[in-house]
Protein backbone atom coordinates (compact mmCIF):
# COMPACT_ATOMS: atom_id res chain seq x y z
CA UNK A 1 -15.28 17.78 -15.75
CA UNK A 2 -13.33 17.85 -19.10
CA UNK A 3 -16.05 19.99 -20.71
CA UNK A 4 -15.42 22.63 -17.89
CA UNK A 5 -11.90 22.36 -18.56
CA UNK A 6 -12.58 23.22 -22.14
CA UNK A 7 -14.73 26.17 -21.17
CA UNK A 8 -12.22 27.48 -18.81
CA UNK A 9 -10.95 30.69 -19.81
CA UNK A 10 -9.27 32.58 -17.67
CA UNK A 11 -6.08 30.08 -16.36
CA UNK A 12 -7.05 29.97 -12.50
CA UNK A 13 -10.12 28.32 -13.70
CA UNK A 14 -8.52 26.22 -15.68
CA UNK A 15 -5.74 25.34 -13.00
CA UNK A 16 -8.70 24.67 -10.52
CA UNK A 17 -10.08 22.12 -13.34
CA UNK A 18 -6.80 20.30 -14.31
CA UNK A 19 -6.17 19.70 -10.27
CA UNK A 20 -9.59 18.41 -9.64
CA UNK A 21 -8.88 15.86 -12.34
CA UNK A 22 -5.32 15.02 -10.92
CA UNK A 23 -7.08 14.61 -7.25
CA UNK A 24 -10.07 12.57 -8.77
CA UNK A 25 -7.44 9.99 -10.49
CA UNK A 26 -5.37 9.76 -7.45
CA UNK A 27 -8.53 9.17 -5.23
CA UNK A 28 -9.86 6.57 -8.06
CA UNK A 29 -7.07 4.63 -8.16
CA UNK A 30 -6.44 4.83 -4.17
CA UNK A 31 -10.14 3.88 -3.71
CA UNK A 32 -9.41 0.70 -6.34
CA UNK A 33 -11.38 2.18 -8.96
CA UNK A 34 -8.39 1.33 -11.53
CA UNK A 35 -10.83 2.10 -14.85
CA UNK A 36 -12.31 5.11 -13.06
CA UNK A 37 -8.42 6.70 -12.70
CA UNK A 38 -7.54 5.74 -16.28
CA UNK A 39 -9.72 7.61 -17.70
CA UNK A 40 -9.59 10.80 -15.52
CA UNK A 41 -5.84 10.85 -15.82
CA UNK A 42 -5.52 10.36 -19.11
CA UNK A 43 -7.19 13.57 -19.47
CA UNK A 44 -5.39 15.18 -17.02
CA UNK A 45 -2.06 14.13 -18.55
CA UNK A 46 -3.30 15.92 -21.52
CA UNK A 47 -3.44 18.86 -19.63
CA UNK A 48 -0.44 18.72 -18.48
CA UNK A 49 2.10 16.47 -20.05
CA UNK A 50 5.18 17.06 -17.80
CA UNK A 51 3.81 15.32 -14.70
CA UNK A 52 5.90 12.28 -13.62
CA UNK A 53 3.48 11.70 -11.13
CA UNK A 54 0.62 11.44 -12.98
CA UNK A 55 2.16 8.94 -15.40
CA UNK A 56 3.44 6.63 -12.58
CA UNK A 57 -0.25 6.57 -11.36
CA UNK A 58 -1.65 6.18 -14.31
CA UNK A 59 0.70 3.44 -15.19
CA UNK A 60 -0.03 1.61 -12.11
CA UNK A 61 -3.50 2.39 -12.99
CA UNK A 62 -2.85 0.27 -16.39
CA UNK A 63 -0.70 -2.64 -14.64
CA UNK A 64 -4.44 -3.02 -12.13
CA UNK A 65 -6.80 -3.22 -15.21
CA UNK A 66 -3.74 -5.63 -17.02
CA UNK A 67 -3.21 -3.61 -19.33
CA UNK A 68 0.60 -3.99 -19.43
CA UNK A 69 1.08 -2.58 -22.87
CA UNK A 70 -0.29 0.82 -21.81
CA UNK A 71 1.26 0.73 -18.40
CA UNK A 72 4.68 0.34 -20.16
CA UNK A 73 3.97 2.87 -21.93
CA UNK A 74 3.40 5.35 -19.47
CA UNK A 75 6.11 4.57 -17.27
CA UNK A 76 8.49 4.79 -20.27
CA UNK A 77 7.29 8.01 -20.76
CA UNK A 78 8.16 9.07 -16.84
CA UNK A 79 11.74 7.55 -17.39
CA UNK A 80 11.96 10.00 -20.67
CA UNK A 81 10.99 12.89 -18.64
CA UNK A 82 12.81 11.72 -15.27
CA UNK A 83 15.50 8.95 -16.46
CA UNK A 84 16.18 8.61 -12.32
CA UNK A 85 12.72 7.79 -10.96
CA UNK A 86 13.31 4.87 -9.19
CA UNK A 87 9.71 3.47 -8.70
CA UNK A 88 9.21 3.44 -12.80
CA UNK A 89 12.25 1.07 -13.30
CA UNK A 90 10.57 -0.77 -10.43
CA UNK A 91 7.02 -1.21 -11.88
CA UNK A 92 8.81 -2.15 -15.16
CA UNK A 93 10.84 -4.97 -13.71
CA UNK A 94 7.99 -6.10 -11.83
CA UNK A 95 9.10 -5.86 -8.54
C-alpha cells in the first residue's frame, strides 16, 4: 500500500491511496488489531499531518498495545492542532 502511494502520480491516485490507508487503520483498530492500525496510520499521518482524527485513533491505537509514551504523544499532537478536542484531554487523563 505505501509503495503505491509512493508511485502515485497524478493526486486522485494518490488521494485514493492515502484514504485506503486511513480506512484500513480505522478498520484495524475497530477489528482489535491495535499493531495492525499503528502501523497503517502512522503512514497515513505522514500523508497527511493535519488529521485530528487520525491521531486520536492512532493514539488509542498506542494506549491498546501500552504504549503510553507514544499514545501521549499523539494525542498531544491533536490538542496542538485542535486545543478543544474533548476526547484527547479525555484519553490523557485516563478517563
Amino acid at each position: 500500500m505505501t509503495d503505491g502511494l509512493g508511485r502515485a502520480s497524478d493526486p486522485a491516485t494518490r488521494q485514493d491511496f492515502t484514504r485506503t490507508l486511513l480506512e484500513g487503520g480505522q478498520q484495524a483498530l475497530a477489528l482489535g488489531d491495535a499493531r495492525g492500525a499503528i502501523t497503517v496510520l502512522r503512514e497515513y499521518v505522514r500523508q497527511e499531518p493535519r488529521d485530528v482524527n487520525a491521531y486520536v485513533n492512532l493514539g488509542k491505537a498506542y494506549l491498546t498495545t501500552g504504549d503510553t509514551g507514544e499514545a501521549f504523544s499523539a494525542l498531544r499532537h491533536v490538542l496542538e492542532l485542535a486545543p478543544q478536542n474533548e476526547e484527547a484531554r479525555r484519553l490523557l487523563l485516563g478517563r
